[in-house]
N, C-alpha and C. Protein backbone atom coordinates (compact mmCIF):
# COMPACT_ATOMS: atom_id res chain seq x y z
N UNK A 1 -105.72 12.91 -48.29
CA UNK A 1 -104.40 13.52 -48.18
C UNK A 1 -103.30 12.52 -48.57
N UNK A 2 -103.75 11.39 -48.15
CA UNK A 2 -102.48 10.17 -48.80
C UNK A 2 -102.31 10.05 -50.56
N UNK A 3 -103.55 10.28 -50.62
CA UNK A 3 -103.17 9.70 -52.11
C UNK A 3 -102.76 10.72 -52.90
N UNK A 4 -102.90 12.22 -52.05
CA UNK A 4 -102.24 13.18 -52.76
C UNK A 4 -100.89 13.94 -52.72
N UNK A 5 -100.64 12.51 -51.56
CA UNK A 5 -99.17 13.07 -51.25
C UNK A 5 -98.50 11.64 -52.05
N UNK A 6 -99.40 10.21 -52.05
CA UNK A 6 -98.74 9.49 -53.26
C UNK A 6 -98.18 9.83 -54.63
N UNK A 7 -99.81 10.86 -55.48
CA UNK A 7 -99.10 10.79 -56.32
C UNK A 7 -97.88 12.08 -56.77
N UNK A 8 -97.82 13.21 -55.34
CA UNK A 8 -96.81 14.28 -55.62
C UNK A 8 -95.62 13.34 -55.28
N UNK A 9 -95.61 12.34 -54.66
CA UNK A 9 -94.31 11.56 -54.15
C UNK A 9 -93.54 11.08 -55.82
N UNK A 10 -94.46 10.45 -56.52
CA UNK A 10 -94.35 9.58 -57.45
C UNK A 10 -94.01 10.13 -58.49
N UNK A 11 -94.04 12.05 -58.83
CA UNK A 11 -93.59 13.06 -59.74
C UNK A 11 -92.29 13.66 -59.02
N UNK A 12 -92.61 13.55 -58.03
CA UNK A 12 -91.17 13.67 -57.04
C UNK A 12 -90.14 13.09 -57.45
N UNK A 13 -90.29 11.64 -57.25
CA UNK A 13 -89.35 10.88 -57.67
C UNK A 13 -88.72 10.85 -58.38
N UNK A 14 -89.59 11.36 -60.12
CA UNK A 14 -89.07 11.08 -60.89
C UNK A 14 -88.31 12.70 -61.42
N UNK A 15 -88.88 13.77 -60.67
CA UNK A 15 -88.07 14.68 -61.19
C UNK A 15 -86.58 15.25 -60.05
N UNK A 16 -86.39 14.25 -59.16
CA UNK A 16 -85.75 14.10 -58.20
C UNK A 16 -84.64 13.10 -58.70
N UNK A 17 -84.47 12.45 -59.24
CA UNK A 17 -83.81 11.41 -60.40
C UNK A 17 -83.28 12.52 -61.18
N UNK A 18 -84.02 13.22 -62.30
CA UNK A 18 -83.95 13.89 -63.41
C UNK A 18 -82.62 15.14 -62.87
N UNK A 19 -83.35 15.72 -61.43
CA UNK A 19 -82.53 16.56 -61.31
C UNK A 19 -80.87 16.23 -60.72
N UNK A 20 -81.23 15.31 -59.94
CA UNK A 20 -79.87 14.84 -59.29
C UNK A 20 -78.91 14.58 -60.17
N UNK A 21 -79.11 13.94 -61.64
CA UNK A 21 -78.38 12.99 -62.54
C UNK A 21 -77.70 14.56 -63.40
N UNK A 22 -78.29 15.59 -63.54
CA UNK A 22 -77.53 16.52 -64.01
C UNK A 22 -76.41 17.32 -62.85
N UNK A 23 -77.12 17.53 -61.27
CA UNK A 23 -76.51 17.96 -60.36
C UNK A 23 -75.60 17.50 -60.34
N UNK A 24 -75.56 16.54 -60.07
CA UNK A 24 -73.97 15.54 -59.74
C UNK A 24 -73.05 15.77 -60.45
N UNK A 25 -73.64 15.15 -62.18
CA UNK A 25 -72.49 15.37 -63.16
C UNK A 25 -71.59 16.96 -63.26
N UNK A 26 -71.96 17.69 -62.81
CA UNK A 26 -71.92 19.27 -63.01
C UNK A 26 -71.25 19.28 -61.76
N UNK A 27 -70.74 18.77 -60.68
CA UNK A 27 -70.47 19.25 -59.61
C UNK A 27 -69.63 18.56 -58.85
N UNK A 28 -69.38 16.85 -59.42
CA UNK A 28 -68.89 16.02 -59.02
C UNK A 28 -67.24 16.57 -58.67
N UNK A 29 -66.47 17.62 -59.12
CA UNK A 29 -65.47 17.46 -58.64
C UNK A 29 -65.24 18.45 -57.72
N UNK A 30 -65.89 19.25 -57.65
CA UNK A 30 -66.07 19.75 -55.79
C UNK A 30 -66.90 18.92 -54.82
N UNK A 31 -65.75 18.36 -53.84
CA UNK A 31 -66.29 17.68 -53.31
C UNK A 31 -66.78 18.06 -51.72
N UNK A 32 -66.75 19.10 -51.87
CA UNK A 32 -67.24 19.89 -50.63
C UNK A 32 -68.16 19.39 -49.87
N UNK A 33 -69.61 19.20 -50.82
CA UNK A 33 -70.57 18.76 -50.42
C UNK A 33 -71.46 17.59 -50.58
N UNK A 34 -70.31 16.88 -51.33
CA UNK A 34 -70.52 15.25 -51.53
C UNK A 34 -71.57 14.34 -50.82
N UNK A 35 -70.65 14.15 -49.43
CA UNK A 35 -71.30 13.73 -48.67
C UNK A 35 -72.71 13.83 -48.21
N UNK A 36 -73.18 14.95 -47.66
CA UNK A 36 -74.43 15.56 -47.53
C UNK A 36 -75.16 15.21 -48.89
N UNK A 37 -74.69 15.42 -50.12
CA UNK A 37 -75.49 14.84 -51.17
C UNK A 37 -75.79 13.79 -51.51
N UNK A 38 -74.53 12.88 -51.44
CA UNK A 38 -75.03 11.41 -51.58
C UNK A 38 -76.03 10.68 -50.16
N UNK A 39 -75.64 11.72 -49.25
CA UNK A 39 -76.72 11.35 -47.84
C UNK A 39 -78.59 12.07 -48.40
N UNK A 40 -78.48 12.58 -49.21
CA UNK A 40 -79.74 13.41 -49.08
C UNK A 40 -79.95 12.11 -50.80
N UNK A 41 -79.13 11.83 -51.53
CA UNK A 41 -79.60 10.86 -52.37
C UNK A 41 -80.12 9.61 -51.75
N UNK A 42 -79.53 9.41 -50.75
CA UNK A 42 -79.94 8.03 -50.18
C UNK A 42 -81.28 8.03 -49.26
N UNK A 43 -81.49 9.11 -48.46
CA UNK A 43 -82.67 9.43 -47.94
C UNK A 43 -83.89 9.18 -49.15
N UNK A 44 -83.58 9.93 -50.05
CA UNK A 44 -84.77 9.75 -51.17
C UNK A 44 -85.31 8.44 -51.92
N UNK A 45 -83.67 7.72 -51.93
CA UNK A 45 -83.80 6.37 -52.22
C UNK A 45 -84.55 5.88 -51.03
N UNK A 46 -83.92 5.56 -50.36
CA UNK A 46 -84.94 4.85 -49.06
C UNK A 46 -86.51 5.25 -48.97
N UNK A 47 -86.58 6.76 -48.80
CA UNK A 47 -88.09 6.79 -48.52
C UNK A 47 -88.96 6.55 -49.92
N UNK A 48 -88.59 6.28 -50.89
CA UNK A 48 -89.01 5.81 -52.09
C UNK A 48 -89.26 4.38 -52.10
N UNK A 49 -88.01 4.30 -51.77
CA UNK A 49 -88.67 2.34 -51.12
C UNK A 49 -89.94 1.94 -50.33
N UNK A 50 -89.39 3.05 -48.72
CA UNK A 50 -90.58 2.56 -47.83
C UNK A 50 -91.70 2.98 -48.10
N UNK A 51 -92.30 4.24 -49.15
CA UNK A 51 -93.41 4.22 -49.87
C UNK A 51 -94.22 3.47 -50.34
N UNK A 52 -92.83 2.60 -51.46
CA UNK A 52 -93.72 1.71 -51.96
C UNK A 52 -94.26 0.87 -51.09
N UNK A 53 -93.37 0.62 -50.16
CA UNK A 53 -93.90 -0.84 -48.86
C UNK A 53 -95.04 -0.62 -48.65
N UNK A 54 -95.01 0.62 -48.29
CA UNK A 54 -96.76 0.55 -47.59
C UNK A 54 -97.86 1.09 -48.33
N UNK A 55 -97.94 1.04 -49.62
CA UNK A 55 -98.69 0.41 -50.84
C UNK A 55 -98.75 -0.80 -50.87
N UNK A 56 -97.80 -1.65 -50.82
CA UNK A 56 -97.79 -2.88 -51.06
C UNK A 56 -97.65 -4.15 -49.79
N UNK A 57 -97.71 -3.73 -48.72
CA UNK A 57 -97.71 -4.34 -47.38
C UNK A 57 -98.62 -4.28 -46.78
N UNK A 58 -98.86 -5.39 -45.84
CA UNK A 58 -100.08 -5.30 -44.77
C UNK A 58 -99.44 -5.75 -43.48
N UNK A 59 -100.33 -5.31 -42.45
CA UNK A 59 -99.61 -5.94 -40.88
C UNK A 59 -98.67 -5.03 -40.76
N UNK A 60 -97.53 -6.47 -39.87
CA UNK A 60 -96.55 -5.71 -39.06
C UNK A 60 -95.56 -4.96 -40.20
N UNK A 61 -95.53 -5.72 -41.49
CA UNK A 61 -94.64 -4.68 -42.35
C UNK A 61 -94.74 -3.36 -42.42
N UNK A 62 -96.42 -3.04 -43.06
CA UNK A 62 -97.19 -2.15 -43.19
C UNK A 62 -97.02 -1.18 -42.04
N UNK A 63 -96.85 -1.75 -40.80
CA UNK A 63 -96.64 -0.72 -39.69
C UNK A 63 -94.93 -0.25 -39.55
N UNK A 64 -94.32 -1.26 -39.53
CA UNK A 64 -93.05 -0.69 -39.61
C UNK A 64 -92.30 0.26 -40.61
N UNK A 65 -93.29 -0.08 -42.10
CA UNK A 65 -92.75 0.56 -43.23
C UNK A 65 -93.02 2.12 -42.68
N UNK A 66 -94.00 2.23 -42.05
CA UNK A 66 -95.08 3.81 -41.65
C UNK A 66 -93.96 4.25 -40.85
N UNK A 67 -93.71 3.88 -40.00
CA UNK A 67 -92.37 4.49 -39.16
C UNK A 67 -91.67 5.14 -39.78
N UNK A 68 -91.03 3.78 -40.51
CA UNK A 68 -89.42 3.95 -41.34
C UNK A 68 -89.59 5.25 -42.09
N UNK A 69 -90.55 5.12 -43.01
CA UNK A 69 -91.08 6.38 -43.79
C UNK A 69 -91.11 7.99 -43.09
N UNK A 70 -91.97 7.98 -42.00
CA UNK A 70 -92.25 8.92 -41.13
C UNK A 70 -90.52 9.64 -40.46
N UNK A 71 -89.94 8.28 -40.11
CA UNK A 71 -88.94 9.29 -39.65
C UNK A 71 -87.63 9.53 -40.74
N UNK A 72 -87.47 8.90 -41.37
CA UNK A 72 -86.98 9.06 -42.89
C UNK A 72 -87.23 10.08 -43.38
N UNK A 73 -88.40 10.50 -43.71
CA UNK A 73 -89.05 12.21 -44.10
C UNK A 73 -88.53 13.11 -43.00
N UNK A 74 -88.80 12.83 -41.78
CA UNK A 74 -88.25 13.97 -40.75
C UNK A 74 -86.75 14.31 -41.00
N UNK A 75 -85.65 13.01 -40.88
CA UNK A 75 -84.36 12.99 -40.81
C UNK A 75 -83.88 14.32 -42.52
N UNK A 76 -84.19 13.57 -43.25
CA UNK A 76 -84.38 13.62 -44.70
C UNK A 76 -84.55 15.32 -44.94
N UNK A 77 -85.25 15.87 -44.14
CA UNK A 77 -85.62 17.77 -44.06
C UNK A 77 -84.20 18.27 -43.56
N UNK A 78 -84.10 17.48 -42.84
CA UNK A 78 -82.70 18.07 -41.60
C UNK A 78 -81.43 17.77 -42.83
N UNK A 79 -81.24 16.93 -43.43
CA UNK A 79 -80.05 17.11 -44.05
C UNK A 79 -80.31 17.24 -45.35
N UNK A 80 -81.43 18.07 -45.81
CA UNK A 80 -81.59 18.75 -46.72
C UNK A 80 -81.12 19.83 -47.03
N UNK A 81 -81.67 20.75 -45.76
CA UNK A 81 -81.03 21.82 -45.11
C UNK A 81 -79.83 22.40 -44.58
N UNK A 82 -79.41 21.16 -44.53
CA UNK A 82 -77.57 21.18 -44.44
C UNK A 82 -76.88 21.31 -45.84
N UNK A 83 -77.41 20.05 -46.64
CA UNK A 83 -76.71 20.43 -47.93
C UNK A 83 -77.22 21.62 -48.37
N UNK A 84 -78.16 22.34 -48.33
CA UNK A 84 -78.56 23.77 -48.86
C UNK A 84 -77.97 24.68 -48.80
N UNK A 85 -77.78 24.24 -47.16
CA UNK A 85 -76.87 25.92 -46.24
C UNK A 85 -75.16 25.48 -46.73
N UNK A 86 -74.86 24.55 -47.37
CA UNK A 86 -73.62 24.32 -47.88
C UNK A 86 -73.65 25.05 -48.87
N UNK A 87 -74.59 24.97 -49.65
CA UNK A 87 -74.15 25.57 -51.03
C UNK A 87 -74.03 26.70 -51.04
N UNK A 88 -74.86 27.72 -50.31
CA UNK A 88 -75.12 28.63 -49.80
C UNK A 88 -73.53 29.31 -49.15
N UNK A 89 -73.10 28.59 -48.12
CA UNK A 89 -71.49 29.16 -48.09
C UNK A 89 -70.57 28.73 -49.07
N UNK A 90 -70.98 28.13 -49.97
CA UNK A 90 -69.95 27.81 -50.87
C UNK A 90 -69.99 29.44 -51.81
N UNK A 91 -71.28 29.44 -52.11
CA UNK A 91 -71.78 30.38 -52.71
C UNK A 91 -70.95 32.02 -52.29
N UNK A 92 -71.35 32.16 -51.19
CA UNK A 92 -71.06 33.40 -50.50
C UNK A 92 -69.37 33.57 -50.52
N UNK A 93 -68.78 32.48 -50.12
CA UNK A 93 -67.16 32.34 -50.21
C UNK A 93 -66.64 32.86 -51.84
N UNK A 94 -67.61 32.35 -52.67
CA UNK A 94 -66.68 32.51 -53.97
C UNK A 94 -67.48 33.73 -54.37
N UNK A 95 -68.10 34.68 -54.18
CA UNK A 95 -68.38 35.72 -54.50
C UNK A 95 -67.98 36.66 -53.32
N UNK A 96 -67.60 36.48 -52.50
CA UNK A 96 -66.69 37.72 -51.25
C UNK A 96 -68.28 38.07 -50.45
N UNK A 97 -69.13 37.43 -50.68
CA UNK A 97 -70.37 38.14 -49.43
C UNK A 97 -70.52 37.38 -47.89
N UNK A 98 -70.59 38.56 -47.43
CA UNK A 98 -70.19 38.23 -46.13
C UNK A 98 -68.87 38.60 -45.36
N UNK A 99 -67.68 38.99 -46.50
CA UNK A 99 -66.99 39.48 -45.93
C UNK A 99 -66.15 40.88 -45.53
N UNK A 100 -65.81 41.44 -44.42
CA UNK A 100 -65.09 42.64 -43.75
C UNK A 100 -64.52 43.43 -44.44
């Protein structure tokens, strides 16, 4: 199961790059949901890091990287889902759904 979540991580990455670098440019001047995005960019950065660590670590690194990773992925869902449900009312606001 690890190595098949390595190498979906590692196509992840790179189409997680691919997609962000057009998202942004396309969106950068509503800044509505900035924040949450550059927070959900940085989650990805990080757990991309602590990936690699624990490929490349042993011991106490190796154990701490497992953490960092573990709750990084947890945190990382949660404000995924925030920036989602943003777009989502952004969405609904500029087309009138949802409203009386």
């Amino acid at each position: 199961m690890l190595r098949i979540h390595g190498w979906l991580a590692v196509g992840t990455v790179f189409l997680f790059g691919w997609i962000t670098s057009e998202h942004i440019s396309d969106r950068w001047r509503n800044a509505r949901n900035r924040v949450s995005g550059f927070s959900l960019a940085g989650f990805a950065a990080l757990l991309a890091l602590s990936g690699y660590a624990l490929y490349y670590t042993t011991d106490h690194l190796h154990d701490a990287a497992a953490v960092t990773h573990e709750a990084l992925g947890a945190v990382a869902i949660v404000f995924a889902l925030v920036h989602w449900k943003g777009r989502e009312r952004t969405a609904s606001n500029r087309y009138g759904v949802g409203r009386i």
